[in-house]
Protein backbone atom coordinates (compact mmCIF):
# COMPACT_ATOMS: atom_id res chain seq x y z
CA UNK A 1 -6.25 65.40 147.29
CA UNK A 2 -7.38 61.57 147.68
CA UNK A 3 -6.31 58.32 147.63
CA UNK A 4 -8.40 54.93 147.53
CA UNK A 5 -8.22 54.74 151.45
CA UNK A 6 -9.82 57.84 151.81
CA UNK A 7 -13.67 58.64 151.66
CA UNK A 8 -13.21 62.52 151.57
CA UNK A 9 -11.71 64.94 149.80
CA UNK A 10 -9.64 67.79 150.78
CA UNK A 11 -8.45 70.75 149.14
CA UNK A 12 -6.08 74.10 148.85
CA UNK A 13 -7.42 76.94 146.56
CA UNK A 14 -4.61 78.81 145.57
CA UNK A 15 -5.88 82.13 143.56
CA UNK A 16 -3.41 82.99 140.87
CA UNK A 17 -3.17 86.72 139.35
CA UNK A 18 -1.03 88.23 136.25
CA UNK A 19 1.83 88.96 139.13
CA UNK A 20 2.27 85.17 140.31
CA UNK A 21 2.68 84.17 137.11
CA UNK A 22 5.55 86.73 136.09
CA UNK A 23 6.85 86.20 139.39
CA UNK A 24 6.72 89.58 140.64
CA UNK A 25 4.67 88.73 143.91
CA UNK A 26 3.61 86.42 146.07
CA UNK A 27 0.94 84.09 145.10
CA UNK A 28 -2.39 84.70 147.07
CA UNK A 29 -3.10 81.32 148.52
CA UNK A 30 -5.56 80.85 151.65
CA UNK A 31 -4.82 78.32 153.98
CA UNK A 32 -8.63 77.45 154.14
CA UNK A 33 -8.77 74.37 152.86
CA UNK A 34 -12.14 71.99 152.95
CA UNK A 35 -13.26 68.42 153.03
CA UNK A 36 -16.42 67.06 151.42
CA UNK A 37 -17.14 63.54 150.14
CA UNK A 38 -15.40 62.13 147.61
CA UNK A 39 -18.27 61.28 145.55
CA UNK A 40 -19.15 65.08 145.07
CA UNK A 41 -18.52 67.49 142.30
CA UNK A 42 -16.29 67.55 139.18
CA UNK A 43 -13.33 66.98 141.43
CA UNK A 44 -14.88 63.94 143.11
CA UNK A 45 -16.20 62.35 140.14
CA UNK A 46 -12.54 62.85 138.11
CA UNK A 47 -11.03 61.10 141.75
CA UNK A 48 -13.54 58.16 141.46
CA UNK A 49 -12.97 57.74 138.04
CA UNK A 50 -9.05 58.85 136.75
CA UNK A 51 -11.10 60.61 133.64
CA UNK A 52 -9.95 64.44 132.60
CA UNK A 53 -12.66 66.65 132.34
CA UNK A 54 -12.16 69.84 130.02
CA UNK A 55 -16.04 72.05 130.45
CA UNK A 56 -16.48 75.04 129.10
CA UNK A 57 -20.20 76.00 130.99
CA UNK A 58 -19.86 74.37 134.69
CA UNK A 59 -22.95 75.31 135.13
CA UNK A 60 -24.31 73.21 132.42
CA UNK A 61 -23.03 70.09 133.82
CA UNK A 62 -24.88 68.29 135.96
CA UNK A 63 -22.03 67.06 138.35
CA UNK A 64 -20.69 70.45 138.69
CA UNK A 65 -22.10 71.32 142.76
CA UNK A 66 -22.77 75.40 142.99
CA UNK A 67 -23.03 75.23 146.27
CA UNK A 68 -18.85 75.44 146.17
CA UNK A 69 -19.74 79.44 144.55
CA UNK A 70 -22.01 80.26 146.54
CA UNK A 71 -19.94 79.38 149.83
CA UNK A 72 -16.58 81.23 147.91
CA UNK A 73 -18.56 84.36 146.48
CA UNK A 74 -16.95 83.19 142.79
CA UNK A 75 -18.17 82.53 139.64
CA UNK A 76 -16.79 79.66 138.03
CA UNK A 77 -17.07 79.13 134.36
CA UNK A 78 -14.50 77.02 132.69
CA UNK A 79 -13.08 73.99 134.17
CA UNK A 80 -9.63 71.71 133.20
CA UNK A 81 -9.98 68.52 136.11
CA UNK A 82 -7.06 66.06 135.77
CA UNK A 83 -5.98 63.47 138.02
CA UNK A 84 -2.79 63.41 139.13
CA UNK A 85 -1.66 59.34 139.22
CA UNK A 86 1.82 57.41 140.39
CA UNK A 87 3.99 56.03 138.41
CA UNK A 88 1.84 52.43 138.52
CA UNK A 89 -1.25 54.73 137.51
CA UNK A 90 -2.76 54.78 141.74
CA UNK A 91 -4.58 58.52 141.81
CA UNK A 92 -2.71 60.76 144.50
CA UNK A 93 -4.64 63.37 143.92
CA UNK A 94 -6.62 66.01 141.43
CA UNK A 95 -5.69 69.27 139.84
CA UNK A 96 -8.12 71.60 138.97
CA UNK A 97 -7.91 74.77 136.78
CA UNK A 98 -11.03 77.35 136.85
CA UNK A 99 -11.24 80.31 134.41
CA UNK A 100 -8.80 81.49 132.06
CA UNK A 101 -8.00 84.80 131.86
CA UNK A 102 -9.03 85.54 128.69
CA UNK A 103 -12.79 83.96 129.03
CA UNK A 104 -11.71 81.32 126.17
CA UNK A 105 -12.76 77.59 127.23
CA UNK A 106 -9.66 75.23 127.87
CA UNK A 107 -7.98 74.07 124.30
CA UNK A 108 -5.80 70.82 123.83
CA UNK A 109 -2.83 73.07 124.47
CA UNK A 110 -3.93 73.86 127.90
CA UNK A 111 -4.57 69.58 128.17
CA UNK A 112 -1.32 69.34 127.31
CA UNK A 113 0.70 71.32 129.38
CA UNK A 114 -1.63 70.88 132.53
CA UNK A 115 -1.22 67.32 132.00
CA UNK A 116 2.99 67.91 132.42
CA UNK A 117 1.97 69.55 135.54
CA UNK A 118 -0.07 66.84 136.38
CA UNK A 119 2.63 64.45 135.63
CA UNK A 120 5.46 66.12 138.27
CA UNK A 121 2.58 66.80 140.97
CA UNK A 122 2.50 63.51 141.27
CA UNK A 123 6.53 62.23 140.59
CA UNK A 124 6.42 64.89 143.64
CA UNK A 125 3.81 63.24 145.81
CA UNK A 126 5.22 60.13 145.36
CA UNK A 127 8.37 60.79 146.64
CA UNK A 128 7.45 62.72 149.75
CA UNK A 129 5.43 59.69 150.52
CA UNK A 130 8.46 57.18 149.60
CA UNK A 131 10.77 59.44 151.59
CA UNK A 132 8.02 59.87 155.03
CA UNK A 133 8.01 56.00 154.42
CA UNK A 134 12.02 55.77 154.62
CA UNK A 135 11.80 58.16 157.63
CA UNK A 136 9.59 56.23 159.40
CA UNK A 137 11.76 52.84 158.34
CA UNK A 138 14.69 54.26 159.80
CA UNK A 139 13.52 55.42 162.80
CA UNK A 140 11.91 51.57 163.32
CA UNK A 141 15.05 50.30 162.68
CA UNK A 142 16.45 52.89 165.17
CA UNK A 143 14.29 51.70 168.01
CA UNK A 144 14.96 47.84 166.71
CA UNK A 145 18.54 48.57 166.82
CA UNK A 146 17.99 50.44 170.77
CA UNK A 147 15.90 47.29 171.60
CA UNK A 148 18.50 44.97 170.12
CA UNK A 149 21.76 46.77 171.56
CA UNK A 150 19.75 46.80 175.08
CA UNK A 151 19.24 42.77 174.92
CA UNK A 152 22.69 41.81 173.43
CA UNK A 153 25.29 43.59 175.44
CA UNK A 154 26.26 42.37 178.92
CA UNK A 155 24.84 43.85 182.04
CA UNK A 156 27.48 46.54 183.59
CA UNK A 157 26.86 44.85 186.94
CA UNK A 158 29.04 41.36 185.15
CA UNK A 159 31.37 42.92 183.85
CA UNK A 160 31.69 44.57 187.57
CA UNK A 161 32.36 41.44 188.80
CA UNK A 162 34.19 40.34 186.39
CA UNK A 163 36.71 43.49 186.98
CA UNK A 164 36.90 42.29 190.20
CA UNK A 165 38.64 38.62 189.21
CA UNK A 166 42.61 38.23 189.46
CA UNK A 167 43.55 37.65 186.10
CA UNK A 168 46.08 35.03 185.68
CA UNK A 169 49.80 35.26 184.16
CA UNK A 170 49.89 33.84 180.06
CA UNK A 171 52.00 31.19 181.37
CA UNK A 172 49.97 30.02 184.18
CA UNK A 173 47.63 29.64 181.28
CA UNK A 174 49.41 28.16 178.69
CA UNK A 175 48.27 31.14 175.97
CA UNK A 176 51.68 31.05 174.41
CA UNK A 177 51.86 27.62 173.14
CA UNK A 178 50.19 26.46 169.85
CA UNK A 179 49.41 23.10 171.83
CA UNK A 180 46.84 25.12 174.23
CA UNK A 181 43.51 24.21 174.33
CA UNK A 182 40.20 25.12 176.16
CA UNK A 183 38.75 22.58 176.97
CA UNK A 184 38.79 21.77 180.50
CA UNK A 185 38.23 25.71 181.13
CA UNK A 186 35.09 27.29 182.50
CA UNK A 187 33.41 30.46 180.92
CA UNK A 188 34.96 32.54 183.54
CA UNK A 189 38.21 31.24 182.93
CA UNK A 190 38.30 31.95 179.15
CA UNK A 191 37.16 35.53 179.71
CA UNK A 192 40.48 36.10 182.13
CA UNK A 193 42.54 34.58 179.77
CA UNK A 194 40.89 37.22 176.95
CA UNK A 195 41.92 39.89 179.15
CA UNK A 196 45.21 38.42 179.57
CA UNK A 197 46.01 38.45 175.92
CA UNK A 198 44.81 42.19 175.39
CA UNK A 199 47.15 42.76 178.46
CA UNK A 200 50.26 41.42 177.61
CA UNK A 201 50.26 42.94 174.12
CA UNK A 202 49.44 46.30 175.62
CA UNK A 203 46.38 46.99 173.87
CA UNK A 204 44.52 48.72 176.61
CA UNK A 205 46.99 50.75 177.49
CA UNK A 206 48.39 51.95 173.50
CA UNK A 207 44.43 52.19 172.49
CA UNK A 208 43.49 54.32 175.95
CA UNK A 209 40.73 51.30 176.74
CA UNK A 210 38.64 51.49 179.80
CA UNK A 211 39.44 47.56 181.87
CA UNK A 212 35.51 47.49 182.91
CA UNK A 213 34.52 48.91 179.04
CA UNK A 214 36.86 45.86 178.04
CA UNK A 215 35.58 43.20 180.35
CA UNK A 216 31.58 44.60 179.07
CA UNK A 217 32.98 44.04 174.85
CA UNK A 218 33.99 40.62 176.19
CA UNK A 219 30.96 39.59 178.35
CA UNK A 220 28.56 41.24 175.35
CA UNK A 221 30.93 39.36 172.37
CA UNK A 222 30.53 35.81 174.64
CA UNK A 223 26.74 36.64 174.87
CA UNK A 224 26.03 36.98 171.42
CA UNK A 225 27.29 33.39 170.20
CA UNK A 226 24.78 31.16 169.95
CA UNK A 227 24.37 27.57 171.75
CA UNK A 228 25.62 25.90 168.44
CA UNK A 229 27.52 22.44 168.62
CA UNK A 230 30.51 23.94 167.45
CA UNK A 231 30.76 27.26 166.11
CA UNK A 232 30.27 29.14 169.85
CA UNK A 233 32.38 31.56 171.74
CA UNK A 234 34.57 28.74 172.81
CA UNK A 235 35.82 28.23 169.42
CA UNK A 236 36.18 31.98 168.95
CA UNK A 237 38.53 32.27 171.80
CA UNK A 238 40.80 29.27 170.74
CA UNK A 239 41.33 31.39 167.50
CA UNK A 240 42.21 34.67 169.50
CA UNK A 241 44.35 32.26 171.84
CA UNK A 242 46.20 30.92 168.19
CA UNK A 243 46.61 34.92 166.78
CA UNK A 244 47.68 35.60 170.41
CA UNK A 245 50.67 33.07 170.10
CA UNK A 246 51.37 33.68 166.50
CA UNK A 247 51.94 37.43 167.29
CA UNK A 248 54.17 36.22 170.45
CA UNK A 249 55.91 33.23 170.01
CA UNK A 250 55.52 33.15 165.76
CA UNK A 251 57.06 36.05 165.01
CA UNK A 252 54.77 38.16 163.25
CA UNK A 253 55.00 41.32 166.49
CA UNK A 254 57.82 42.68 164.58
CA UNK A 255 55.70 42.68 161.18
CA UNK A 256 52.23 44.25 162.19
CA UNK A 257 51.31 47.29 163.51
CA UNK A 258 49.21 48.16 166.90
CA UNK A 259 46.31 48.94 164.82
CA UNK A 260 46.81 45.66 163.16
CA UNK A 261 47.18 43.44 166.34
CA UNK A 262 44.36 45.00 167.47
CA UNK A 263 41.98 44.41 164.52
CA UNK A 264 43.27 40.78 164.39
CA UNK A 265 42.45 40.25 168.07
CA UNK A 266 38.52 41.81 167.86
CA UNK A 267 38.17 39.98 164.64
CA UNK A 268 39.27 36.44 165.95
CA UNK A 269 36.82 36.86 168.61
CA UNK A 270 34.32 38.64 166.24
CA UNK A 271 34.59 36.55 163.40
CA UNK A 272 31.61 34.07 163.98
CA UNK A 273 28.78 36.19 166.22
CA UNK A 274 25.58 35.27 165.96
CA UNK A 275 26.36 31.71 163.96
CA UNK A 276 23.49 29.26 163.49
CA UNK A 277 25.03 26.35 163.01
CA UNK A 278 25.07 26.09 159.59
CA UNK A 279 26.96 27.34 156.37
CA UNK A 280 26.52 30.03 153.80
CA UNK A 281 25.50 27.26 151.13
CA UNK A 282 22.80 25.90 153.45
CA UNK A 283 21.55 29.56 154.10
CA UNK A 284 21.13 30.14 150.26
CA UNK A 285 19.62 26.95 150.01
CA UNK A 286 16.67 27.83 152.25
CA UNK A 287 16.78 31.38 151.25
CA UNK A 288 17.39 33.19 154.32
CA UNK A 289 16.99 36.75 154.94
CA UNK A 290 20.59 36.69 155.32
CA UNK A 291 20.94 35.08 151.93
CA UNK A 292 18.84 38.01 150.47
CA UNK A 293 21.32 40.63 151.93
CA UNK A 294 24.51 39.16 151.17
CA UNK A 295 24.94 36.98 147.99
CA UNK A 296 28.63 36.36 148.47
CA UNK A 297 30.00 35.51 152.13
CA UNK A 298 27.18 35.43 154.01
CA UNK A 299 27.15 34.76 157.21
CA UNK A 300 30.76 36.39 157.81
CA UNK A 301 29.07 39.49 156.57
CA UNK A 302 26.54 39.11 159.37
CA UNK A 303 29.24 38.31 161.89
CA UNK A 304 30.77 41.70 160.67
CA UNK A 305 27.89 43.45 160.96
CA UNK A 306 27.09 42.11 164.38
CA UNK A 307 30.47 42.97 165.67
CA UNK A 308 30.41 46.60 164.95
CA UNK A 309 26.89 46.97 166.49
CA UNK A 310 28.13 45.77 169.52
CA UNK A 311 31.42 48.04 169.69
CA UNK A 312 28.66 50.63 168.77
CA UNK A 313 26.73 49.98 171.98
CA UNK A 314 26.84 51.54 175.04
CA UNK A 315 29.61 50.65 177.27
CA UNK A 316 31.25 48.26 175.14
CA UNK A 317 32.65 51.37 172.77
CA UNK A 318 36.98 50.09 172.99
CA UNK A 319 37.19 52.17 170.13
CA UNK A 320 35.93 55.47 171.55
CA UNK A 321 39.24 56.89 171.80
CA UNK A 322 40.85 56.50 168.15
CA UNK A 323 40.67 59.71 166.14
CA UNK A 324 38.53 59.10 162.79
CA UNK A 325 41.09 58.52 160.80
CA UNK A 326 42.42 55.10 162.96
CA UNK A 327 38.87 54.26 163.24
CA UNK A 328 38.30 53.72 159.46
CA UNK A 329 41.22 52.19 158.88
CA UNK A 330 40.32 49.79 162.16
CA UNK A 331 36.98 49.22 160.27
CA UNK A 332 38.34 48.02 157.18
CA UNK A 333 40.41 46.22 158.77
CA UNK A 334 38.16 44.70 160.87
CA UNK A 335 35.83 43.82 157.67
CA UNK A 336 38.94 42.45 155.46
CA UNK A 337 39.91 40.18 158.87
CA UNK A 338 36.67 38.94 159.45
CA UNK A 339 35.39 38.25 155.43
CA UNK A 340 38.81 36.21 155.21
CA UNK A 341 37.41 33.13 157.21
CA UNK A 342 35.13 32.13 154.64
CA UNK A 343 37.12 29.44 152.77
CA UNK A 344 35.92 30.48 149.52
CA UNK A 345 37.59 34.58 150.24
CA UNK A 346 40.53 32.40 151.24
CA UNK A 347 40.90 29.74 148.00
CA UNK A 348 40.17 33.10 145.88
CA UNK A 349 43.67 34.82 147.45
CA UNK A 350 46.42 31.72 148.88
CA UNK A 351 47.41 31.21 145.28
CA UNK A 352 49.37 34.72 145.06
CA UNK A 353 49.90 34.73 148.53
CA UNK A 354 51.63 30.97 147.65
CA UNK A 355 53.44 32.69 145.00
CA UNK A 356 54.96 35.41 146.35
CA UNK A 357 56.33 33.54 149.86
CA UNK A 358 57.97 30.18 146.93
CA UNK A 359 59.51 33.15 145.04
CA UNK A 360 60.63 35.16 148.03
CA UNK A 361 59.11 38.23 147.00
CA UNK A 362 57.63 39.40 150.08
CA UNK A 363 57.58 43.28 150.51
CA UNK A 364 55.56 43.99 153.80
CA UNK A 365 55.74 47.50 153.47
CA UNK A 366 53.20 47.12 150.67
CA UNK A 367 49.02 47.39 151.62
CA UNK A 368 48.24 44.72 149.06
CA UNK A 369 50.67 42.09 150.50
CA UNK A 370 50.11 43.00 154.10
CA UNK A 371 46.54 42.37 153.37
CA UNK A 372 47.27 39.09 151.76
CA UNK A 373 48.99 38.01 155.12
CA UNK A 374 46.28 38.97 157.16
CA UNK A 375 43.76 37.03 155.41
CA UNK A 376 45.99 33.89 155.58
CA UNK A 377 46.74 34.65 159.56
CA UNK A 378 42.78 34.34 159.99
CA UNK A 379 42.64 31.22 158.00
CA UNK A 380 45.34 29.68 159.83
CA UNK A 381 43.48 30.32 163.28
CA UNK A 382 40.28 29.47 162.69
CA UNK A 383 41.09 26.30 161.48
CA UNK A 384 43.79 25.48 164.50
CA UNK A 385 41.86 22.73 165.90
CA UNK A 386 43.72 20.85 163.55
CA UNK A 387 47.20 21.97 165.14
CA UNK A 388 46.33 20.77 168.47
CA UNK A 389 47.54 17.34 170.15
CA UNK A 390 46.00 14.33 169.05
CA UNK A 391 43.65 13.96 171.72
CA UNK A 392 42.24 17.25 171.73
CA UNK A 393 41.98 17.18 167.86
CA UNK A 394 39.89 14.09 167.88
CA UNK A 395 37.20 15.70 170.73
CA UNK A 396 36.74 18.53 168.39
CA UNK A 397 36.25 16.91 164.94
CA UNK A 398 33.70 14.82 166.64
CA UNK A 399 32.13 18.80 167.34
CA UNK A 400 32.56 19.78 163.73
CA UNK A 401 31.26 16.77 162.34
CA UNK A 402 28.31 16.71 165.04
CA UNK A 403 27.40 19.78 163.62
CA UNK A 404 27.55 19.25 160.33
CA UNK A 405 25.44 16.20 160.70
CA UNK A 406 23.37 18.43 162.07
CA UNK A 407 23.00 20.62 159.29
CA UNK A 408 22.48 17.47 157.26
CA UNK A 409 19.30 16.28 159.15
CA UNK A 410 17.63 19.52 158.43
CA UNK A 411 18.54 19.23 154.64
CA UNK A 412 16.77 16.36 154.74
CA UNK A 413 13.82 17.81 156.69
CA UNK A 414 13.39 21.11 155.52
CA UNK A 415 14.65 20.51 151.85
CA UNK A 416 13.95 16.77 151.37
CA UNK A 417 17.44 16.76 149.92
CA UNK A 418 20.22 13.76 150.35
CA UNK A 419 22.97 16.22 151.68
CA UNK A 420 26.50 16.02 151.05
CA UNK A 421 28.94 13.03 152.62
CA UNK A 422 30.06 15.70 155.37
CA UNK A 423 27.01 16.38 156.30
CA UNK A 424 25.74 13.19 156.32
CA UNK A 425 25.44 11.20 159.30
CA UNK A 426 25.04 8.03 157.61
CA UNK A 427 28.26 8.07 156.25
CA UNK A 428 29.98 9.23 159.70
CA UNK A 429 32.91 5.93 158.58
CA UNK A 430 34.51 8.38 155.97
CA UNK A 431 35.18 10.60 158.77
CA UNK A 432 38.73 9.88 158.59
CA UNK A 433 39.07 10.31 154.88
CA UNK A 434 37.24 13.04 154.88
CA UNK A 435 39.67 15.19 157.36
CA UNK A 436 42.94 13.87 155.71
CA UNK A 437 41.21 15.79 152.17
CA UNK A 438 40.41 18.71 154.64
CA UNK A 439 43.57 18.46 155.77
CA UNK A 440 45.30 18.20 152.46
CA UNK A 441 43.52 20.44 150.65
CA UNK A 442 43.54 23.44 153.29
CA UNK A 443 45.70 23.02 156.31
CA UNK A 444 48.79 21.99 154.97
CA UNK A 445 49.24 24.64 152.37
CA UNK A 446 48.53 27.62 154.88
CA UNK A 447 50.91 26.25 157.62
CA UNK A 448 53.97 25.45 154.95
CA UNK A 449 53.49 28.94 153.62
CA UNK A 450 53.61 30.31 157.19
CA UNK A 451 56.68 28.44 158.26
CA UNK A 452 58.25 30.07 155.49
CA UNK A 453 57.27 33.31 156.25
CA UNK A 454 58.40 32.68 160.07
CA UNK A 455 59.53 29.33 160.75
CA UNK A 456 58.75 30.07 164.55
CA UNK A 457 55.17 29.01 162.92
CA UNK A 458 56.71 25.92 162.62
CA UNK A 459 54.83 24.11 165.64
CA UNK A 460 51.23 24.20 163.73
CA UNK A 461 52.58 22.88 160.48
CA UNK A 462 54.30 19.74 162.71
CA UNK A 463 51.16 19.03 164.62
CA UNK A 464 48.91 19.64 161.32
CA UNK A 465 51.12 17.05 159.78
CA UNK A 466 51.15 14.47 162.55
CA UNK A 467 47.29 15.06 162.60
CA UNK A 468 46.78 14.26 159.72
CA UNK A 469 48.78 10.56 159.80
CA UNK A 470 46.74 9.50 162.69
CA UNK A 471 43.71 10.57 160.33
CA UNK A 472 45.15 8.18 157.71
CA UNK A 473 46.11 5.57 159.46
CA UNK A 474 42.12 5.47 160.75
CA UNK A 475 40.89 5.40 156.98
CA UNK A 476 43.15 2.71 156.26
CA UNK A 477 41.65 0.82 159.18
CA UNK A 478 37.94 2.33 158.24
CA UNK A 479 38.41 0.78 154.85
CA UNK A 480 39.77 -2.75 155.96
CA UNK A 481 37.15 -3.10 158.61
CA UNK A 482 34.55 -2.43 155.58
CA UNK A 483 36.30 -4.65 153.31
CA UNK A 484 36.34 -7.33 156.11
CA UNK A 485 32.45 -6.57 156.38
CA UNK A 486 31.82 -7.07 152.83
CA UNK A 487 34.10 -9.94 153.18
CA UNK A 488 32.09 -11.59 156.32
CA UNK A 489 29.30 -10.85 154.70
CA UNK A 490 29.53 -12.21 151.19
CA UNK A 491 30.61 -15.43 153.61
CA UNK A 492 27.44 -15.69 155.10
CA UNK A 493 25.04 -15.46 151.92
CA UNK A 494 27.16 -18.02 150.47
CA UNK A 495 26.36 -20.25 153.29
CA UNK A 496 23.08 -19.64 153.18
CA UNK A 497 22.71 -20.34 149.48
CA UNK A 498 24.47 -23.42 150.19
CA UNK A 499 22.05 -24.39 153.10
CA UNK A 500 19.22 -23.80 150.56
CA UNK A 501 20.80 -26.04 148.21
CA UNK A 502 21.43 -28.87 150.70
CA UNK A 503 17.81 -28.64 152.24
CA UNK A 504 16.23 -28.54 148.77
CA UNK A 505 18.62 -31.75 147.69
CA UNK A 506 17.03 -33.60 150.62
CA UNK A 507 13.69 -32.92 150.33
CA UNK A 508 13.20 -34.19 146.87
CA UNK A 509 15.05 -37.43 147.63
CA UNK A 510 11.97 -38.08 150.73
CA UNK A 511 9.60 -37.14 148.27
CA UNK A 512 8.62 -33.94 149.76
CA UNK A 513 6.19 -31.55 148.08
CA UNK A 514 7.59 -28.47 146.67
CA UNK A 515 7.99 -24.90 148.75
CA UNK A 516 5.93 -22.29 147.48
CA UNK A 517 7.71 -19.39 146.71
């Protein structure tokens, strides 16, 4: 055997008698393999060079080495020497034959057929290589994963402490009205009111969840948001907080299951780990690893994937105790809930959704539909910010839109490319006009379809729609102030054009020389 690495050869005699090859005994093979320089011998020369050598007198040729019979005791006489190659034509190895039986030299026959050997000798090095290669991949990634899990997860000794916290009543917090908002909270405060929510729907108790293994998901989930402007574990909480009141005050406990609830809640929380501040269009753009892994739904399939590693890791396991059925089904429902906040999932599915609520065909007993409702519930939470009051509305857009802008300057950086008017700080004056399209082309038709599944949904559609006249009533004023710009400012050329004219008028009447231009 020998590769182009290697400066030596080694090698396995295996001596083959009339029995081996009916299969009526075991083959004779010594385990006494040796190792000379590759540049030696008939072997060595066929591994330097990829040639086949068929001789019928080794000893007549001069790169035949007798040294190998005198060391063995044999007498060699004909030799077949092929290399055995990859499929991209690399040499793994050589096979040698040594004496037929009959004391004939090797014909094209025996080429032929030796060469088949040949040919799966090295399909079968190849993929013991390949395969030691994937073994050694997955046990990196093992160790990666280990390293990873170690790093992300919150320390036991937080969520100790935060065990340790009084955790406050939903209405001391506000968590049932669509109106709440998280603003004025501190970190602390939003992980009680997380625990809250799992409490009063009885989660921990129907799902057997450990209160410290609960407050270590939470503390590990908070951890793994980034720093971003906007997409952070603040806004993941004020979608849990919007599922939270949908399933209590909207209606919808009496229409999902416990497994559902569940699922909904993780994947609220879930459904943006690990975001860098910028969309799935921007990470195709620069061709991200992500980019390369997921072609459709990007980063929500990375926010999937880094929710399950952390329910994976140690002490953060609140699935432990579902049987394996409930835990598959919790998966794909974790996977649907979570893939179902990327707008494009979303424009792909509302029209039947749309459809069957106008024609009041609803049958919730049916997987298809109840996954159709899901998918909307996600949509309508994550994009709730546009259901709160006015005032709180307004401090987030400014968020959104900072990060867009955001995204925007590094287009420009990174891709020298003019980006689009929402990501573009320089035209931060549509700002207005640009949320009453959001608002028109998104948020209305989720919340109207809602209130007419439940109309105790009714509170986001009202605030959506008052939203969105105090966002039109700013791009009226947006556009008059430009027009009055354009306006002021077509004033002023005027009057400096007339200016000219009247200095120009009075210098040729006192004879003055010309201006040069």
């Amino acid at each position: 055997m020998a590769s182009k690495e290697q400066t030596s050869i080694f090698s396995e005699v295996f001596e083959l008698e009339q029995a081996d090859l009916e299969n009526k005994g075991p083959h004779n093979g010594n385990g006494n393999g040796c190792r000379f320089p590759i540049h030696i011998g008939i072997t060595g020369y066929v591994a330097t060079t990829g040639e086949t050598l068929n001789i019928s007198d080794a000893y007549k040729d001069p790169r035949f080495d007798p040294k190998v019979d005198s060391e063995t005791g044999f007498r060699t006489h004909e030799m077949l020497c092929m290399p055995i190659k990859n499929a991209s034509g690399a040499i793994q190895g050589v096979s040698l034959l040594v004496n037929k039986m009959d004391g004939s030299a090797f014909n094209k026959n025996d080429e032929d057929m030796f060469e088949a050997f040949a040919i799966f000798c090295g399909m079968g090095i190849h993929n013991t290589k390949m395969y030691e290669k994937v073994c050694r991949a997955v046990a990196k990634q093992r160790v990666a994963l280990e390293t990873l899990s170690y790093h992300a997860t919150a320390p036991s000794e937080e969520a100790q402490r935060i065990k340790k916290l009084p955790v406050p009543t939903s209405n001391e917090l506000g968590l049932l009205k669509f109106s709440f908002s998280e603003l004025r909270m501190t970190e602390d405060e939003t992980l009680l009111a997380a625990i809250r929510m799992f409490l009063d729907l009885d989660l921990l108790n129907k799902f057997r969840i450990n209160y410290e293994t609960m407050c270590r998901w939470l503390l590990s989930v908070r951890k793994n948001y980034r720093n971003v402007t906007y997409h952070n574990w603040r806004h993941a909480f004020t979608v849990a907080q919007t599922m939270f009141a949908i399933i209590k005050a909207g209606g919808m406990k009496n229409v999902l299951t416990d497994i559902e609830v569940m699922c909904l809640m993780v994947a609220c929380l879930s459904h943006d780990l690990d975001h860098r501040g910028t969309n799935n269009n921007f990470q195709v753009m620069i061709e991200s690893p992500l980019a390369q892994l997921y072609s459709t739904s990007t980063m929500e399939h990375h926010h999937f994937d880094q929710c399950i590693m952390i329910l994976n890791s140690k002490g953060n396991e609140i699935f432990m105790n579902l049987n394996p059925e409930e835990y598959t089904n919790a998966i794909r429902l974790l996977e649907h809930a979570i893939l179902a906040t990327d707008l494009a999932v979303y424009f792909k599915s509302r029209g039947e959704f749309f459809h069957l609520v106008d024609e009041q065909k609803c049958e919730w007993n049916e997987d298809d539909q109840r996954e159709l409702l899901r998918g909307m519930l996600m949509t309508a939470c994550d994009i709730s910010a546009i259901s709160k009051p006015w005032d709180v509305q307004k401090e987030i857009a400014k968020l959104v839109f900072g990060e867009f802008f955001e995204q925007g300057d590094l287009e420009r950086q990174q891709l020298n490319k003019v980006p689009d008017d929402m990501m573009n700080r320089e035209k931060r004056d549509l700002l207005p006009k640009m949320q009453v399209g959001f608002v028109d082309a998104i948020c209305l038709p989720v919340y109207e379809s809602l209130t007419k599944v439940n109309d105790k949904m009714k509170p986001l559609l009202d605030m959506c729609q008052s939203n969105r006249n105090n966002w039109q009533h700013l791009a009226t004023l947006s556009i008059q102030q430009l027009e009055e710009k354009e306006s002021i400012k077509g004033s002023a050329e005027e009057k400096d054009i007339d200016e000219s004219e009247t200095t120009s008028s009075s210098e040729k009447s006192q004879g003055a020389p010309p201006r040069k231009k």
